[in-house]
PDB file of N, CA and C in Angstrom:
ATOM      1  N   UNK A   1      31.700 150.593 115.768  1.00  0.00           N
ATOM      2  CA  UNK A   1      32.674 151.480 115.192  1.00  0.00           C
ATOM      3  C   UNK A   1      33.877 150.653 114.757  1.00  0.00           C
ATOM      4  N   UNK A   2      34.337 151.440 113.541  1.00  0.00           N
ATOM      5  CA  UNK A   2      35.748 150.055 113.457  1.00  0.00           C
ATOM      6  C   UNK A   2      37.077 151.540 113.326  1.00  0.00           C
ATOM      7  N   UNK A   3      38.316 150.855 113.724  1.00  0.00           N
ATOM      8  CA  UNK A   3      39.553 151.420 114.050  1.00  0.00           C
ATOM      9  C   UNK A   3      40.122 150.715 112.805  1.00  0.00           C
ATOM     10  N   UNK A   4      40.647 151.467 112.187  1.00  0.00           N
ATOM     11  CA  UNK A   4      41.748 151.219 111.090  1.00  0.00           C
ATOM     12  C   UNK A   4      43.007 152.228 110.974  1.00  0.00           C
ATOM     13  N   UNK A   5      43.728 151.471 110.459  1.00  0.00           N
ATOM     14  CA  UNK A   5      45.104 151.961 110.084  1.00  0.00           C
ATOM     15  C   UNK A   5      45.130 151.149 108.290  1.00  0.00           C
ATOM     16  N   UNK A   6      45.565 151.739 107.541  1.00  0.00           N
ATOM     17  CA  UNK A   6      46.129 151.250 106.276  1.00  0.00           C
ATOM     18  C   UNK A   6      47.255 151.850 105.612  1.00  0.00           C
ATOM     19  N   UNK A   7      47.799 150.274 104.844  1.00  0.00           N
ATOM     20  CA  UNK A   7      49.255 150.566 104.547  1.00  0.00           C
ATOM     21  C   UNK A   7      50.117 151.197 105.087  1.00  0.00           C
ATOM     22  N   UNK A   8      50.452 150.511 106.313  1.00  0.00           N
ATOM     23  CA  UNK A   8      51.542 150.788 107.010  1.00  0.00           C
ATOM     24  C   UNK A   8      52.939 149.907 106.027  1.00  0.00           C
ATOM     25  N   UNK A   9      53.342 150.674 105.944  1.00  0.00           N
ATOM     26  CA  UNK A   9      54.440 149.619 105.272  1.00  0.00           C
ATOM     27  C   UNK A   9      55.924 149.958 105.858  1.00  0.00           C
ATOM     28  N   UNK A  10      56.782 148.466 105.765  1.00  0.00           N
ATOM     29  CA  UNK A  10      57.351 147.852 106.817  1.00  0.00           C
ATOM     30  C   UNK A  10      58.388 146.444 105.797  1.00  0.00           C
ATOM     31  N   UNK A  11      59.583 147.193 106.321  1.00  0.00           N
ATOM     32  CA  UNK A  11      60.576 146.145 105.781  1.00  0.00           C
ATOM     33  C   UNK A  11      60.836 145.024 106.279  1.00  0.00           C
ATOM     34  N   UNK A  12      60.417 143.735 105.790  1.00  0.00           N
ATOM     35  CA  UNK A  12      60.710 142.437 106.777  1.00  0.00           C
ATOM     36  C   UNK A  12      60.933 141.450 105.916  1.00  0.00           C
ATOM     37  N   UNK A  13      61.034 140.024 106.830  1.00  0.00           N
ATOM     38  CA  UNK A  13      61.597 139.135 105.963  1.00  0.00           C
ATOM     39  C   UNK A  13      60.726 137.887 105.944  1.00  0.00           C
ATOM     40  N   UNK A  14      59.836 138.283 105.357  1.00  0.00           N
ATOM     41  CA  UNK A  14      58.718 136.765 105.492  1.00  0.00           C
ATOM     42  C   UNK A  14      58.947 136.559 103.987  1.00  0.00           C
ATOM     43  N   UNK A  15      58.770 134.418 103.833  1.00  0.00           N
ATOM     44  CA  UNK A  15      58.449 134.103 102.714  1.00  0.00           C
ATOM     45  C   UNK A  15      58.895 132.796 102.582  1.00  0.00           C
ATOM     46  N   UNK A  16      58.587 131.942 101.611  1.00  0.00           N
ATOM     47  CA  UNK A  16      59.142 130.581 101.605  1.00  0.00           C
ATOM     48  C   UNK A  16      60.447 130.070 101.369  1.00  0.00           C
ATOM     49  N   UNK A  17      60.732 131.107 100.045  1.00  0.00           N
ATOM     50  CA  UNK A  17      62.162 131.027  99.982  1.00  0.00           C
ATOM     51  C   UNK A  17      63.381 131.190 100.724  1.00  0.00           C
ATOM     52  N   UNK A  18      64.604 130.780 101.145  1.00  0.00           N
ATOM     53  CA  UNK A  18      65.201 131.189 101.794  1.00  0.00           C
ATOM     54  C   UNK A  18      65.711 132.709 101.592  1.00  0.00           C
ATOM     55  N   UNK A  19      66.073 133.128 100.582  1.00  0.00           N
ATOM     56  CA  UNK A  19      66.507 134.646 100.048  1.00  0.00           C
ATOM     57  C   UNK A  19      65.478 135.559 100.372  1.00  0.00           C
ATOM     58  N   UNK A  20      64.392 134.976 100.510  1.00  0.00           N
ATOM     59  CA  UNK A  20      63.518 136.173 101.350  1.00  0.00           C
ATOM     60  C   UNK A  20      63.373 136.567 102.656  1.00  0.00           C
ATOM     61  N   UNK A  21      63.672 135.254 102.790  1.00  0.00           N
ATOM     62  CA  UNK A  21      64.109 135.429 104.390  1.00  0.00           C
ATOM     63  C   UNK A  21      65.696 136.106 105.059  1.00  0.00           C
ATOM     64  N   UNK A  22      66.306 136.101 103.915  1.00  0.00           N
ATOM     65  CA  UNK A  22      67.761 136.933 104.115  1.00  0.00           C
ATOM     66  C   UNK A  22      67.647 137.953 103.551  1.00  0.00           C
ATOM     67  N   UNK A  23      67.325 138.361 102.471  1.00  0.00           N
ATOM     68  CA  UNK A  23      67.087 140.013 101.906  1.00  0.00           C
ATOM     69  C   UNK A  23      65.913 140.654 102.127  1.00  0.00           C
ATOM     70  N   UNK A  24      64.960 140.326 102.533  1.00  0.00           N
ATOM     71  CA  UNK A  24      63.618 140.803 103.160  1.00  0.00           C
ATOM     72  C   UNK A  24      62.952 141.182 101.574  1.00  0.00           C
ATOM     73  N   UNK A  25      62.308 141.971 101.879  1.00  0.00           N
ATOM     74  CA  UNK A  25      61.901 143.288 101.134  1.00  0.00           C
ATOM     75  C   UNK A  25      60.345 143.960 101.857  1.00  0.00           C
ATOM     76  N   UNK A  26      59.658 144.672 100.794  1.00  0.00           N
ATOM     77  CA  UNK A  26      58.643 145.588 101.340  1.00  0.00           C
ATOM     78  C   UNK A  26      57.151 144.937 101.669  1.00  0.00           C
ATOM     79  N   UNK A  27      56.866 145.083 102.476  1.00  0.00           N
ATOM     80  CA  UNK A  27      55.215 144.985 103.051  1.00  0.00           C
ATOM     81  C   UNK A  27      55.069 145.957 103.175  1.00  0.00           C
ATOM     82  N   UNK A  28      52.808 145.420 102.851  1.00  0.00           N
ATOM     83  CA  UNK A  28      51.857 146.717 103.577  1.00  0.00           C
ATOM     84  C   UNK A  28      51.277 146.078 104.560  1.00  0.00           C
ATOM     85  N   UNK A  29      50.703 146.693 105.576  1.00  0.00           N
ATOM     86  CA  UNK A  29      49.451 146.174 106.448  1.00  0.00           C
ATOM     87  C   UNK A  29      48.544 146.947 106.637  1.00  0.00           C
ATOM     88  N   UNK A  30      47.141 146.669 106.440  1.00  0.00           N
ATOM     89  CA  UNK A  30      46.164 147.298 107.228  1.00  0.00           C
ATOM     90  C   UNK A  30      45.628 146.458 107.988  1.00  0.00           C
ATOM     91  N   UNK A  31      45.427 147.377 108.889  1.00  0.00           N
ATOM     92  CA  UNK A  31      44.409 146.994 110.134  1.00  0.00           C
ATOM     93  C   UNK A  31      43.143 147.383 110.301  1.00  0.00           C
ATOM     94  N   UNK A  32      42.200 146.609 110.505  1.00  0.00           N
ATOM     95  CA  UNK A  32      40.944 147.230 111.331  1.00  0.00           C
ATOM     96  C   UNK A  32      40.459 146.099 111.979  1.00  0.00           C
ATOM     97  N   UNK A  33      39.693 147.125 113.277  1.00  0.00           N
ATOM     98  CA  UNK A  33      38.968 146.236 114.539  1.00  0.00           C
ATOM     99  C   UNK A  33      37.786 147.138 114.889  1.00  0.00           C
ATOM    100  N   UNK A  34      36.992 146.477 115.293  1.00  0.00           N
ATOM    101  CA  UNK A  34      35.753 146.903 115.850  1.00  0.00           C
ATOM    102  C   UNK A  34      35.421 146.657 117.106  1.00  0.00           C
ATOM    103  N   UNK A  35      34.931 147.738 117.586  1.00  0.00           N
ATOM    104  CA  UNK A  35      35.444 148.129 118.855  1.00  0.00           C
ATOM    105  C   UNK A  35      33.341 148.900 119.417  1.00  0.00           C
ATOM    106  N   UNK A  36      32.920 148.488 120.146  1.00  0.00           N
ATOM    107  CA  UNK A  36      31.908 149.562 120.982  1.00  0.00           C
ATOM    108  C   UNK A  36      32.273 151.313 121.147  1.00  0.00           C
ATOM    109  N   UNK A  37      31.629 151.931 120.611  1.00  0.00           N
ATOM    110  CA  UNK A  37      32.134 153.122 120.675  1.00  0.00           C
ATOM    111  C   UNK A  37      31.139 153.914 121.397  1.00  0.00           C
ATOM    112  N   UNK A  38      30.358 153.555 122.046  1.00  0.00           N
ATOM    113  CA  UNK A  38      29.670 154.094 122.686  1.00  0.00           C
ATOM    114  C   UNK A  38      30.030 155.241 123.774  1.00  0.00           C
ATOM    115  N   UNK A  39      30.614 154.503 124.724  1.00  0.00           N
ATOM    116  CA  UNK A  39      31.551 155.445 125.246  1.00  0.00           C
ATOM    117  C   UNK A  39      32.477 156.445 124.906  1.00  0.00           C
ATOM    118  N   UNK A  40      33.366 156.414 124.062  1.00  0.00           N
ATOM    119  CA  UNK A  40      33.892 156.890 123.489  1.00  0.00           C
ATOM    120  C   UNK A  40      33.489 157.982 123.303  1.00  0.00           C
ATOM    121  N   UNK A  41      32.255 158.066 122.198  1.00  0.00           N
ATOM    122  CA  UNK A  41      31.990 158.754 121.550  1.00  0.00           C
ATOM    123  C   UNK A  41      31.394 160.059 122.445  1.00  0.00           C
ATOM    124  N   UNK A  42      30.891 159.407 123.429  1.00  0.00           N
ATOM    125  CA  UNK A  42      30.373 160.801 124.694  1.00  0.00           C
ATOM    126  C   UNK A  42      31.341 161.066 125.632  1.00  0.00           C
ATOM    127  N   UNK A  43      32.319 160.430 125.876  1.00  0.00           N
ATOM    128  CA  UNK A  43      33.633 161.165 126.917  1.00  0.00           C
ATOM    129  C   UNK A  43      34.521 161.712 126.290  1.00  0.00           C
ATOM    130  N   UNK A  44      35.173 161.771 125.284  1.00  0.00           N
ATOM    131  CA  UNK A  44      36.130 162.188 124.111  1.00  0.00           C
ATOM    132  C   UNK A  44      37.156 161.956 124.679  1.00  0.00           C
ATOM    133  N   UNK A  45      37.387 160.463 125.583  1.00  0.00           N
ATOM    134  CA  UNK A  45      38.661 160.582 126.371  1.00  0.00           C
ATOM    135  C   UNK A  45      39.176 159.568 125.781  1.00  0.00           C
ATOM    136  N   UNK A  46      40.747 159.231 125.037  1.00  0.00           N
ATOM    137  CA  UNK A  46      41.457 158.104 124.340  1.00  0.00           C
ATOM    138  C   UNK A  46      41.159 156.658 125.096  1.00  0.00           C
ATOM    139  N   UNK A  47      40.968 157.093 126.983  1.00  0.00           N
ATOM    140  CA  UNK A  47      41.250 155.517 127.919  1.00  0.00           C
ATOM    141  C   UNK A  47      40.072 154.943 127.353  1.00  0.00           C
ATOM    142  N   UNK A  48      38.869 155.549 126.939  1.00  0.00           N
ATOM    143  CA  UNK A  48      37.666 154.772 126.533  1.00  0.00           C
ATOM    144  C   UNK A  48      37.253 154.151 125.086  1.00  0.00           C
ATOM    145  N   UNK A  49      38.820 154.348 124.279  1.00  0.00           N
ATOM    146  CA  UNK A  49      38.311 153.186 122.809  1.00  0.00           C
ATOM    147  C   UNK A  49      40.215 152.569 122.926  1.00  0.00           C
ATOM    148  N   UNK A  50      40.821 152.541 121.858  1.00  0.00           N
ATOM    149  CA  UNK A  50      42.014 151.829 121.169  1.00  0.00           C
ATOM    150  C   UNK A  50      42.481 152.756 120.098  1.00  0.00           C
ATOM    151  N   UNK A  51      43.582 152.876 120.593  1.00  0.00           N
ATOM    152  CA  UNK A  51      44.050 153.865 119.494  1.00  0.00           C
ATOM    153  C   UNK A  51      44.925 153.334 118.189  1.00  0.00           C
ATOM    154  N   UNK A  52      44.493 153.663 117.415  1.00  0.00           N
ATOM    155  CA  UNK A  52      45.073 153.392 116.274  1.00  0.00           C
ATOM    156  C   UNK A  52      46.618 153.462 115.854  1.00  0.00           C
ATOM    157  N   UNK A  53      47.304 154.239 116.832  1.00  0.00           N
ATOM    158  CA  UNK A  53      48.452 154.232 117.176  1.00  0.00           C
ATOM    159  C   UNK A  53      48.840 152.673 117.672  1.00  0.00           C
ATOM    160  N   UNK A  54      48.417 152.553 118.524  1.00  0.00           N
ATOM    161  CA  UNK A  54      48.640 151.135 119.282  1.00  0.00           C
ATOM    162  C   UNK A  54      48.536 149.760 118.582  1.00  0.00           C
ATOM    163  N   UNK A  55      47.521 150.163 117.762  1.00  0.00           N
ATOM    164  CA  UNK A  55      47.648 149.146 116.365  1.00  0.00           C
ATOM    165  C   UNK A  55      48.838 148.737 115.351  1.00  0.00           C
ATOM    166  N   UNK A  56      48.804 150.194 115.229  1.00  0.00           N
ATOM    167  CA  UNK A  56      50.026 149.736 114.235  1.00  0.00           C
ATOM    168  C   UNK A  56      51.379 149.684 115.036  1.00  0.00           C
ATOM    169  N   UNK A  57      52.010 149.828 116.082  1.00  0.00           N
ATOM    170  CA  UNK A  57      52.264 149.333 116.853  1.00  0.00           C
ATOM    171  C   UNK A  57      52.842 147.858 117.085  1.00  0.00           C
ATOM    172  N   UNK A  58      51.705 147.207 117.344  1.00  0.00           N
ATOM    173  CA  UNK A  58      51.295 145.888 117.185  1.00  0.00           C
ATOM    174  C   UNK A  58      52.028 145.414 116.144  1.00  0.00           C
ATOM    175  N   UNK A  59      51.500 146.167 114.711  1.00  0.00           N
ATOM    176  CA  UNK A  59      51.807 145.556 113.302  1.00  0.00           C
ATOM    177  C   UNK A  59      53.367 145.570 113.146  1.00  0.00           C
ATOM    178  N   UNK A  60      54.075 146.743 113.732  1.00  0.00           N
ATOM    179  CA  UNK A  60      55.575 146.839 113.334  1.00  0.00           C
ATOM    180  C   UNK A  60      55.977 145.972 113.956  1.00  0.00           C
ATOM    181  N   UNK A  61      55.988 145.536 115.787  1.00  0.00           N
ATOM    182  CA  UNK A  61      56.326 144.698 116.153  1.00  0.00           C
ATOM    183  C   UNK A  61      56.358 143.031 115.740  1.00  0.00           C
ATOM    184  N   UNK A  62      55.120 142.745 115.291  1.00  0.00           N
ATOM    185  CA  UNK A  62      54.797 141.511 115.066  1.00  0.00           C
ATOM    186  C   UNK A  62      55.597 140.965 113.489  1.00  0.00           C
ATOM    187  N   UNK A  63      56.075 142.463 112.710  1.00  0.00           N
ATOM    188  CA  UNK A  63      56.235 142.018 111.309  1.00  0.00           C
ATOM    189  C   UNK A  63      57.941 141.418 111.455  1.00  0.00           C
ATOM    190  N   UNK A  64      58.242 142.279 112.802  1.00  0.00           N
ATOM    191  CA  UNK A  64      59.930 141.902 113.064  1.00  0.00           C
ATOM    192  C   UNK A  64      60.038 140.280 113.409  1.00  0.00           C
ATOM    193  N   UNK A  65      58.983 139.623 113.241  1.00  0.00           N
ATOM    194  CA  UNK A  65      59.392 137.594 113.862  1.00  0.00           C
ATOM    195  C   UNK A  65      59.119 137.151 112.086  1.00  0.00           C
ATOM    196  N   UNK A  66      59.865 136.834 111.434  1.00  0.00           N
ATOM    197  CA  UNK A  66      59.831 135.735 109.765  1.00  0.00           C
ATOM    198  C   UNK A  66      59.126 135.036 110.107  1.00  0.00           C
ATOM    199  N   UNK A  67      58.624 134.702 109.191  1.00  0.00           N
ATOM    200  CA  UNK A  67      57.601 133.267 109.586  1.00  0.00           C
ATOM    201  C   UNK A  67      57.766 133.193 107.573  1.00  0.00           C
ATOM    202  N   UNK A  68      57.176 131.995 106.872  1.00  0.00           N
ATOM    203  CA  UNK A  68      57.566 131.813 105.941  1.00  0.00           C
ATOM    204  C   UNK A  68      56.220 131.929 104.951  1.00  0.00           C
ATOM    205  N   UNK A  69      55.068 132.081 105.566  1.00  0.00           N
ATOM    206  CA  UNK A  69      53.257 132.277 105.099  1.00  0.00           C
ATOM    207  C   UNK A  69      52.811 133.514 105.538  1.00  0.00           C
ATOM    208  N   UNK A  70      52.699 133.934 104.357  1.00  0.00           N
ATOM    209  CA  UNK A  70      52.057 135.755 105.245  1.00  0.00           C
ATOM    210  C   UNK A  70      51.110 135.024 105.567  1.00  0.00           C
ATOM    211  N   UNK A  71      50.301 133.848 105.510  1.00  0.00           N
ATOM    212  CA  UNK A  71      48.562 133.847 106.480  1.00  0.00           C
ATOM    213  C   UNK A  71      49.101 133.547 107.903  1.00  0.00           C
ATOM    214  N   UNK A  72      50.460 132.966 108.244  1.00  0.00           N
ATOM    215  CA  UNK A  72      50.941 132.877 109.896  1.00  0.00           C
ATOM    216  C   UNK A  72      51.122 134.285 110.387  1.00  0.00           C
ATOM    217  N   UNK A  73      51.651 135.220 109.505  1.00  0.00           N
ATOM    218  CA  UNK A  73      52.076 136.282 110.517  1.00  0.00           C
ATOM    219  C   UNK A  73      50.501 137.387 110.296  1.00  0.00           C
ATOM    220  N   UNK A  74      49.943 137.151 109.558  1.00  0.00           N
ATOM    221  CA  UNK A  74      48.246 137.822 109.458  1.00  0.00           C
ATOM    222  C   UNK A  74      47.750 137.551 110.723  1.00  0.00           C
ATOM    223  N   UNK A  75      47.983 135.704 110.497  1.00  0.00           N
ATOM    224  CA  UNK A  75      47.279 135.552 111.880  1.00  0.00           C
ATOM    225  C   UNK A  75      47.867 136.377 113.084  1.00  0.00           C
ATOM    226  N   UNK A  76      49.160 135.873 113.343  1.00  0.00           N
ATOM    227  CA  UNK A  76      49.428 136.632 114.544  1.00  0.00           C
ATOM    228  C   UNK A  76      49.412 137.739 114.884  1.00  0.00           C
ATOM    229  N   UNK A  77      49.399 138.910 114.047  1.00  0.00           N
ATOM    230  CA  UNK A  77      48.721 139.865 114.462  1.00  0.00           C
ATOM    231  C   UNK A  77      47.737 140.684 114.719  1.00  0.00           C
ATOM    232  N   UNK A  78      46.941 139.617 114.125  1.00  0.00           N
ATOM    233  CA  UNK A  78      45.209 140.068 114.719  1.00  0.00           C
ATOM    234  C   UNK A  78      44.799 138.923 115.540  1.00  0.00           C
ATOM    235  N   UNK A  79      45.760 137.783 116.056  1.00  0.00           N
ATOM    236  CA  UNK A  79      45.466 136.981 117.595  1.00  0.00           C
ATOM    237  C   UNK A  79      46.121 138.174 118.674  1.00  0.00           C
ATOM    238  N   UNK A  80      47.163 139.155 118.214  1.00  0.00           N
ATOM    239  CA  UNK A  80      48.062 139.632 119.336  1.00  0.00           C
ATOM    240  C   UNK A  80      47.109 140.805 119.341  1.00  0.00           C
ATOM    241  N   UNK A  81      46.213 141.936 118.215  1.00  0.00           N
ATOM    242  CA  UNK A  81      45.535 142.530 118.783  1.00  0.00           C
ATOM    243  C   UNK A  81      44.260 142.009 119.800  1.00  0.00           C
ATOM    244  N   UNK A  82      43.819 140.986 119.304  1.00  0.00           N
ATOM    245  CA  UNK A  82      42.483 140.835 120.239  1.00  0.00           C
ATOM    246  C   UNK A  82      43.057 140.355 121.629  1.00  0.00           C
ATOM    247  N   UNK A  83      44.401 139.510 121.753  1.00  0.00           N
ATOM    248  CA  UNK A  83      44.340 139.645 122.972  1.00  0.00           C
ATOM    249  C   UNK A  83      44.876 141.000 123.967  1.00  0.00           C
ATOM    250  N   UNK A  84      45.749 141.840 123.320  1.00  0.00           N
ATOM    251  CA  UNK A  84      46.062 142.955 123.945  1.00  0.00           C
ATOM    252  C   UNK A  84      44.664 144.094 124.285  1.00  0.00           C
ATOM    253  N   UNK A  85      44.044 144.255 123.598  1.00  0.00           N
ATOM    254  CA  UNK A  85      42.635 144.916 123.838  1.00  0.00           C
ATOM    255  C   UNK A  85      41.686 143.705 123.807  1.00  0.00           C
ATOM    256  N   UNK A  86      41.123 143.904 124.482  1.00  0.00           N
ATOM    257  CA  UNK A  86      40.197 142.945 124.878  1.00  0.00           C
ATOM    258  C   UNK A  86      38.764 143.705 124.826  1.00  0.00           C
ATOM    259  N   UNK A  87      38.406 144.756 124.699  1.00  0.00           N
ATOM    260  CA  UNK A  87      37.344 145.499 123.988  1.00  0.00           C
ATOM    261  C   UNK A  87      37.417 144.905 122.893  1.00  0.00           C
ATOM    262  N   UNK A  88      38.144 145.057 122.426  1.00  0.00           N
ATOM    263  CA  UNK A  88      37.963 144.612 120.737  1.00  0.00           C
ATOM    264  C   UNK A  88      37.151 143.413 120.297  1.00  0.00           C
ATOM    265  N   UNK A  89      35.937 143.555 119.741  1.00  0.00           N
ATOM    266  CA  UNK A  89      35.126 142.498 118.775  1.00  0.00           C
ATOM    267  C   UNK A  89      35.674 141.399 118.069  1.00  0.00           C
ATOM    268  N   UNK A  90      36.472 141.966 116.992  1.00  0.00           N
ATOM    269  CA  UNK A  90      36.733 141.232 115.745  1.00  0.00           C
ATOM    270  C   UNK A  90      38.347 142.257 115.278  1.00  0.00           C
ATOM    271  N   UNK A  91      39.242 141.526 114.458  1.00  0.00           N
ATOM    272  CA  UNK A  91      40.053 142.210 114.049  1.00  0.00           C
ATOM    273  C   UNK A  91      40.575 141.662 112.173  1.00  0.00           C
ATOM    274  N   UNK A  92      40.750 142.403 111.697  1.00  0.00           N
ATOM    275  CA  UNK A  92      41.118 141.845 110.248  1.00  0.00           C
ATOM    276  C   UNK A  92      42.324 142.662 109.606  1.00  0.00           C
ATOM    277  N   UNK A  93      43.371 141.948 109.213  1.00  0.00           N
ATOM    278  CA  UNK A  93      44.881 142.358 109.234  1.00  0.00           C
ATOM    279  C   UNK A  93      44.594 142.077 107.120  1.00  0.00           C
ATOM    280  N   UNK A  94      45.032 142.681 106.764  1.00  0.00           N
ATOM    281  CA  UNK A  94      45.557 142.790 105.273  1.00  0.00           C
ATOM    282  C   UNK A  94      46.854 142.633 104.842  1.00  0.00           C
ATOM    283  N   UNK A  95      47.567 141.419 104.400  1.00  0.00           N
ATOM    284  CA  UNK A  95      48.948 141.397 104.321  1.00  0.00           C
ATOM    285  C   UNK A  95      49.533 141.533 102.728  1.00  0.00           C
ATOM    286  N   UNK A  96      50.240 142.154 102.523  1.00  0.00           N
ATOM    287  CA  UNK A  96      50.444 142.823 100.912  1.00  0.00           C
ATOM    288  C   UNK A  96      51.540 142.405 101.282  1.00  0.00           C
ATOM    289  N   UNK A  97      52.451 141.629 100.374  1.00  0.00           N
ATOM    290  CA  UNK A  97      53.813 141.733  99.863  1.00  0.00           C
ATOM    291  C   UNK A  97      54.244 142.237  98.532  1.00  0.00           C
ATOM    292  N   UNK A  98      55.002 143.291  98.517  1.00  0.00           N
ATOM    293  CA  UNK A  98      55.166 144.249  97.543  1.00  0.00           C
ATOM    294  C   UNK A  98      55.497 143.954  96.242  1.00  0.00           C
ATOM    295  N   UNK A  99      56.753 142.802  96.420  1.00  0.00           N
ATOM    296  CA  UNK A  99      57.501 142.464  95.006  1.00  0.00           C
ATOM    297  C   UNK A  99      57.584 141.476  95.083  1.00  0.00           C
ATOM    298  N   UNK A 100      56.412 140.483  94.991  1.00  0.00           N
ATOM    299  CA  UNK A 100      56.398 138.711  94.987  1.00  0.00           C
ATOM    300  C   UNK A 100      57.273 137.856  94.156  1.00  0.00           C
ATOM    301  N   UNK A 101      58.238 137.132  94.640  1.00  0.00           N
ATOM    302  CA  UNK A 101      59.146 136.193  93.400  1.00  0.00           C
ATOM    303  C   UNK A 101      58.018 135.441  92.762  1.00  0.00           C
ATOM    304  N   UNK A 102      57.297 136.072  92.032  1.00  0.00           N
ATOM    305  CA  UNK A 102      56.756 135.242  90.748  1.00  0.00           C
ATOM    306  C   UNK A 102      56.516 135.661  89.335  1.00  0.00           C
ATOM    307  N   UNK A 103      57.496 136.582  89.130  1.00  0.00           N
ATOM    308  CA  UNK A 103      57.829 136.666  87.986  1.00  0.00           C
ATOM    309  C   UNK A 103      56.751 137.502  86.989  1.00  0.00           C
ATOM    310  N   UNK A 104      55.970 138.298  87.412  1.00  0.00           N
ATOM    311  CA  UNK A 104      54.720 138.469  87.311  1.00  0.00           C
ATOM    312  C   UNK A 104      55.115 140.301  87.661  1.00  0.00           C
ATOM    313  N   UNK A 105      54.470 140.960  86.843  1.00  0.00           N
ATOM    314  CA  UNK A 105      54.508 142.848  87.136  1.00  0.00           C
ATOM    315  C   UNK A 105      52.907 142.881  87.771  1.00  0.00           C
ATOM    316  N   UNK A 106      53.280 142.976  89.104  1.00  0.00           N
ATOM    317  CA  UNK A 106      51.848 143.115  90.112  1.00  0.00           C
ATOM    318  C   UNK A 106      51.995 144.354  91.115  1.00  0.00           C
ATOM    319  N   UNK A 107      51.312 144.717  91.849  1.00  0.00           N
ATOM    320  CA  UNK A 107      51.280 145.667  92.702  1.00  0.00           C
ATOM    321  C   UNK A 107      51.456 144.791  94.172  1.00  0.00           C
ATOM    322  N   UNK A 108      51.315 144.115  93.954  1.00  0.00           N
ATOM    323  CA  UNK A 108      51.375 143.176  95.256  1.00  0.00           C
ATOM    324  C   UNK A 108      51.021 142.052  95.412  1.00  0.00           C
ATOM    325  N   UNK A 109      50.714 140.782  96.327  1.00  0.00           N
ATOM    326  CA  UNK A 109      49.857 139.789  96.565  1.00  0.00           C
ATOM    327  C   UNK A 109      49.903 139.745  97.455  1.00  0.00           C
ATOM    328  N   UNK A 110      49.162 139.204  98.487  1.00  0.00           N
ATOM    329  CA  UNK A 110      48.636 138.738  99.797  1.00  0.00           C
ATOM    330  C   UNK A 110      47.759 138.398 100.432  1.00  0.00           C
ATOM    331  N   UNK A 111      47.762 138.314 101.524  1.00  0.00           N
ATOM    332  CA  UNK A 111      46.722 137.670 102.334  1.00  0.00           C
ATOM    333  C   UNK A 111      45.423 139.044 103.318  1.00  0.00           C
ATOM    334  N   UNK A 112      44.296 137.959 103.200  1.00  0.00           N
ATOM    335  CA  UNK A 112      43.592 138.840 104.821  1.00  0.00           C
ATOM    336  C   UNK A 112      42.829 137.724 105.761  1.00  0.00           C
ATOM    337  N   UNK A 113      43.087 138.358 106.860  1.00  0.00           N
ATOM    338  CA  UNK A 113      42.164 137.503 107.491  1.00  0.00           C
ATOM    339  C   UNK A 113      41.544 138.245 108.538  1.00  0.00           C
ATOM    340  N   UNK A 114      40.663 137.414 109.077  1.00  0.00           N
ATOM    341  CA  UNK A 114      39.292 138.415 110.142  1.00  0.00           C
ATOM    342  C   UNK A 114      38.886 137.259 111.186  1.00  0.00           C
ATOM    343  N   UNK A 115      39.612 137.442 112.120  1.00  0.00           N
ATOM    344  CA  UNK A 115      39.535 136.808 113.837  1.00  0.00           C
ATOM    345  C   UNK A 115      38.448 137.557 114.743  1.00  0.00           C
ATOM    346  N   UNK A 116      37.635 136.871 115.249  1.00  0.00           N
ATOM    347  CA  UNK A 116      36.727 137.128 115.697  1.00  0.00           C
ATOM    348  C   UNK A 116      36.217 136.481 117.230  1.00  0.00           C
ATOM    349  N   UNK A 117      36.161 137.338 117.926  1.00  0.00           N
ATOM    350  CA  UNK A 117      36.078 136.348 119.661  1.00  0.00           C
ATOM    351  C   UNK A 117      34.945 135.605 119.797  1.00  0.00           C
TER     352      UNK A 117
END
């Protein structure tokens, strides 16, 4: 079974430039992880999967540390989900930055990546 959240979006200040790192601007994130749902699926009780709440969670917290490579802060938040749930399989974070300084009329650019135990 996989747990997702998408486009959470989240004001922060990642990027190479210094001005991005002082004026921030807009991110998205999605999340998904895969998770055994076996249980789950026959107790209907939340203690037996990861809630998707808790995910994004994760994502708001983790987006509040700059780092200057959305692939560092991708990473870290699908190293900080797999180690906080430890059910969890595999996790893959989607990092969108909204209004890229490159001069360019885009919807976004970014990163994904997919950590896997």
């Amino acid at each position: 079974m996989k747990i997702f959240v998408n486009d959470i979006r989240v004001y922060a200040y990642h990027g190479v430039m210094e001005q991005e790192r002082v004026v921030g601007g807009w991110f998205r994130v999605s999340v998904e992880a895969e998770a055994d749902s076996e249980k789950s699926s026959e107790t209907d009780d939340l203690t037996d999967t990861v809630s998707y709440a808790d995910l994004a969670r994760v994502v708001c917290e983790e987006m509040k540390t700059a780092s200057q490579l959305l692939e560092h802060v991708a990473g870290r938040i699908a190293r900080r989900i797999l180690h906080d749930y430890p059910t969890l399989l595999n996790a893959t974070v989607r990092l969108t930055k909204e209004n890229p300084p490159m001069g360019l009329n885009c919807n976004g650019a970014g990163v994904e990546i997919t950590i896997k135990r």
